[in-house]
N, C-alpha and C. Protein backbone atom coordinates (compact mmCIF):
# COMPACT_ATOMS: atom_id res chain seq x y z
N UNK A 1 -174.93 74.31 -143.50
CA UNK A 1 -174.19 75.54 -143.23
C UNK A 1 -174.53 76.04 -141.83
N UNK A 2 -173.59 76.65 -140.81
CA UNK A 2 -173.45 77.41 -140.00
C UNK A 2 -174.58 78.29 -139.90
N UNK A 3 -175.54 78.34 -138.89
CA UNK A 3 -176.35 78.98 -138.41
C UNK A 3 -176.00 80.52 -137.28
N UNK A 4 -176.19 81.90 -137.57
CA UNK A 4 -175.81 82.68 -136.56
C UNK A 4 -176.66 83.53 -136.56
N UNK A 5 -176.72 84.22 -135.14
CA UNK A 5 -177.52 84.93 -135.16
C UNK A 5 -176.69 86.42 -134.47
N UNK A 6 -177.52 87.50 -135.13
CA UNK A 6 -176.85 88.75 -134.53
C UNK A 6 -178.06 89.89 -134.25
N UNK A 7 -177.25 90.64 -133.47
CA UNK A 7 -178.47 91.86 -133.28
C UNK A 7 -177.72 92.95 -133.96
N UNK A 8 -178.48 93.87 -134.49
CA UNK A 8 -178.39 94.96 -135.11
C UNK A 8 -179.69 96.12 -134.70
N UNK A 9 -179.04 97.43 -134.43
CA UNK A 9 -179.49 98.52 -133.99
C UNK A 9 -180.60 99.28 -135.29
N UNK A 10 -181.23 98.25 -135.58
CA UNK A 10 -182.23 98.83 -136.81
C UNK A 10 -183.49 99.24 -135.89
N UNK A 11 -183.58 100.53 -136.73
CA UNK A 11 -184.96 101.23 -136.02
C UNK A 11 -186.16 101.40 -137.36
N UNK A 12 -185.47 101.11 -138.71
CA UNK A 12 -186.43 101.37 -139.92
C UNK A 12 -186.11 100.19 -141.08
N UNK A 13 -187.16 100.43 -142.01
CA UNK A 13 -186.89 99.79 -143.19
C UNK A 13 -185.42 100.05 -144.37
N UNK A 14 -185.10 101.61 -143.81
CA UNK A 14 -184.28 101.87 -144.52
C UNK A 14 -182.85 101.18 -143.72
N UNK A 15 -182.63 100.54 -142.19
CA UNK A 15 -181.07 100.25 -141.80
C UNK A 15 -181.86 98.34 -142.56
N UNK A 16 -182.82 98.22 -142.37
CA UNK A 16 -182.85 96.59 -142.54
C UNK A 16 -182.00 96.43 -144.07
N UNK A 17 -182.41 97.75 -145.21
CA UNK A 17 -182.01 97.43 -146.53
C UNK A 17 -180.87 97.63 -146.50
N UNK A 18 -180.17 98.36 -145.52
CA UNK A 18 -178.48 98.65 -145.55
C UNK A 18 -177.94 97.48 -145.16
N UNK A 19 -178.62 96.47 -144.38
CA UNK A 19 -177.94 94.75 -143.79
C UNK A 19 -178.23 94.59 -145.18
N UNK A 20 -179.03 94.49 -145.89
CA UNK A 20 -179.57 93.55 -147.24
C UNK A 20 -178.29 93.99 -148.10
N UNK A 21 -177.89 94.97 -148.04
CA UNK A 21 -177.28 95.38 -148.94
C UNK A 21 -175.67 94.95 -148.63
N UNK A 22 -174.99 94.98 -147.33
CA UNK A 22 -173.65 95.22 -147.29
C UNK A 22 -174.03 93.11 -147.25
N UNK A 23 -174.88 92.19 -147.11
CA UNK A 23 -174.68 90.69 -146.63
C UNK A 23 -174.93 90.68 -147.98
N UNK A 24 -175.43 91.15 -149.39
CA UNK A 24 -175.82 90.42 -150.77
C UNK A 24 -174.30 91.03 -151.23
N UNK A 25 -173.80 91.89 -150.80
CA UNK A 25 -172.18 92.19 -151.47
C UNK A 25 -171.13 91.41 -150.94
N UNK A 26 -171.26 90.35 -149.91
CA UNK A 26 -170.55 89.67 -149.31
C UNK A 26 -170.63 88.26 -150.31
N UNK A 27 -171.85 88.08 -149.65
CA UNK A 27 -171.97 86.96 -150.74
C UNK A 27 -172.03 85.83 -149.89
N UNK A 28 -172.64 84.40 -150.58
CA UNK A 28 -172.34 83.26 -149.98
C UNK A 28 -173.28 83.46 -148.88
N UNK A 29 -174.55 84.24 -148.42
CA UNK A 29 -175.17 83.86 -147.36
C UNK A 29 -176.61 83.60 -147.73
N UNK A 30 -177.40 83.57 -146.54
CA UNK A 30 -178.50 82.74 -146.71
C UNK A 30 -179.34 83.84 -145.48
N UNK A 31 -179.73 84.70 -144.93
CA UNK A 31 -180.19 85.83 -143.62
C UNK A 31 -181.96 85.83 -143.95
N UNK A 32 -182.33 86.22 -142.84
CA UNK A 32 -183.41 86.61 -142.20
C UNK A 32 -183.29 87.29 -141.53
N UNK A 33 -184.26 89.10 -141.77
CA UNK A 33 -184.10 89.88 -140.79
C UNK A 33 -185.28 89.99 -140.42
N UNK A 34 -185.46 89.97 -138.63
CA UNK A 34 -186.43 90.69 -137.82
C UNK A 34 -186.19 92.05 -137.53
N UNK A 35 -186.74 92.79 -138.25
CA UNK A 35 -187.03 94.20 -137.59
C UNK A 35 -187.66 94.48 -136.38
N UNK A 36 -188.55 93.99 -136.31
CA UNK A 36 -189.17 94.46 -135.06
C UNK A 36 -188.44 93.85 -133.49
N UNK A 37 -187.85 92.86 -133.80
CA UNK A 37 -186.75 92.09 -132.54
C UNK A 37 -185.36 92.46 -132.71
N UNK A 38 -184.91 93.66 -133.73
CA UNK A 38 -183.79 93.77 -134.08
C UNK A 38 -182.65 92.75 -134.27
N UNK A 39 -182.57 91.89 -135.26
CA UNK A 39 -182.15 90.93 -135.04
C UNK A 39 -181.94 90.23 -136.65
N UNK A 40 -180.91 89.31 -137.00
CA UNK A 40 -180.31 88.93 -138.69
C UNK A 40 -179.77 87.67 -137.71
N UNK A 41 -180.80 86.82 -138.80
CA UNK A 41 -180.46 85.08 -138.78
C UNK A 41 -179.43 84.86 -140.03
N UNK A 42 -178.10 84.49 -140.10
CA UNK A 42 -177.04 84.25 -141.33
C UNK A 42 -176.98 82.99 -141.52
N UNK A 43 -177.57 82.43 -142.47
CA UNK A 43 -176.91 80.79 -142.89
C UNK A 43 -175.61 81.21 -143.82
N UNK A 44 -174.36 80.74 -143.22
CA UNK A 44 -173.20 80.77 -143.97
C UNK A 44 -171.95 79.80 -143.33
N UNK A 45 -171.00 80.00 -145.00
CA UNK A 45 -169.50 79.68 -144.33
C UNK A 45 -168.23 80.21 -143.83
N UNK A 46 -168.91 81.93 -143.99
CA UNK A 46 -168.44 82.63 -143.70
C UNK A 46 -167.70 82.30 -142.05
N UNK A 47 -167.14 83.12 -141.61
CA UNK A 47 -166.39 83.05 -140.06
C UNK A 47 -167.88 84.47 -139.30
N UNK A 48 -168.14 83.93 -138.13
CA UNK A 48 -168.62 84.75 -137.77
C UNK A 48 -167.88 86.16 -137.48
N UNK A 49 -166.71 86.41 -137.42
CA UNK A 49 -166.06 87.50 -137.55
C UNK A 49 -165.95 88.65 -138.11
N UNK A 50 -166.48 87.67 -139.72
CA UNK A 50 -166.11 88.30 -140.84
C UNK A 50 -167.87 88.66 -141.00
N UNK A 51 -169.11 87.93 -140.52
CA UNK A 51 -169.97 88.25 -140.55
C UNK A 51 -170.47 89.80 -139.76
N UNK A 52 -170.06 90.00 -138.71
CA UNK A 52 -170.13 90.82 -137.67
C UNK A 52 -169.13 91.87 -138.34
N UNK A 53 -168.27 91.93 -138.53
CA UNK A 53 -167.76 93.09 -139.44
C UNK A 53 -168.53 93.42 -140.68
N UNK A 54 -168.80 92.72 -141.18
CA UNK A 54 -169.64 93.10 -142.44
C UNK A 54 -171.04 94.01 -142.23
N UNK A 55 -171.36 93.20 -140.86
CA UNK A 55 -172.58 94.57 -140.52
C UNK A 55 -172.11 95.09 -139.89
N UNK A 56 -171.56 95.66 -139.26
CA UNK A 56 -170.68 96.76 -138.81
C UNK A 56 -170.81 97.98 -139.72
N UNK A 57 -170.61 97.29 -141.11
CA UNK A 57 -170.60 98.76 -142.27
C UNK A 57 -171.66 99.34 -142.23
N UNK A 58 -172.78 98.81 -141.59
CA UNK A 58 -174.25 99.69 -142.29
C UNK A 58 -173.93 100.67 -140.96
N UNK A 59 -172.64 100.81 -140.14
CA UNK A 59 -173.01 101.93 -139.33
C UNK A 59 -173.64 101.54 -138.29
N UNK A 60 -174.51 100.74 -138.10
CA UNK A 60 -175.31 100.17 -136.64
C UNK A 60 -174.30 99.81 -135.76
N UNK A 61 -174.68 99.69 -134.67
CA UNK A 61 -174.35 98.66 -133.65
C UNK A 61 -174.87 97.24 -133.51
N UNK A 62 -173.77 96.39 -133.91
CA UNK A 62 -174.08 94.84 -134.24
C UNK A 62 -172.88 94.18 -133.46
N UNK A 63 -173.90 93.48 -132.48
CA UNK A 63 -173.41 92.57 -132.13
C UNK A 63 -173.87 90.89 -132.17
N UNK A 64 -172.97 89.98 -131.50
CA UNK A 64 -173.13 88.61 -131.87
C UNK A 64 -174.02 87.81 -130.70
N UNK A 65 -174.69 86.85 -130.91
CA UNK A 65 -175.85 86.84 -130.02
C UNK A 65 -176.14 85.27 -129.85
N UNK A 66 -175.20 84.58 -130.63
CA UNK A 66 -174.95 83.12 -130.89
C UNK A 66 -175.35 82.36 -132.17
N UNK A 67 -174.95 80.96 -131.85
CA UNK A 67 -175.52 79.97 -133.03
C UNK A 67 -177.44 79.75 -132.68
N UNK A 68 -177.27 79.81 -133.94
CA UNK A 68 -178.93 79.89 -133.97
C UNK A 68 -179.34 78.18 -134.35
């Protein structure tokens, strides 16, 4: 599966659980988040598009940062 990586504007434990939460309602992925590098590793088959919109919902600023 497709390796990506994104940054996200997390400053706490509570935006990391809002990624946990809007990528386990998506479904179909595989993530690692760095908090402290602000930053979500996605193993999926998702479209990165559809990945980057999906965190979009927690409200942060997320952007795309390449294949990992």
């Amino acid at each position: 599966m497709p390796k990506h990586e994104f940054f996200v504007d997390m400053t706490c434990e509570g935006c990391s659980s809002a990624v946990t939460r809007v990528l386990n309602k998506l479904g179909a992925v595989q993530f690692d988040i760095d908090l402290p590098n602000k930053k979500v590793t996605i193993e999926s088959e998702h479209s990165m598009e559809t990945l980057l919109e999906t965190l979009k919902k927690t409200g942060k600023n997320a952007s795309y940062l390449g294949d990992k």
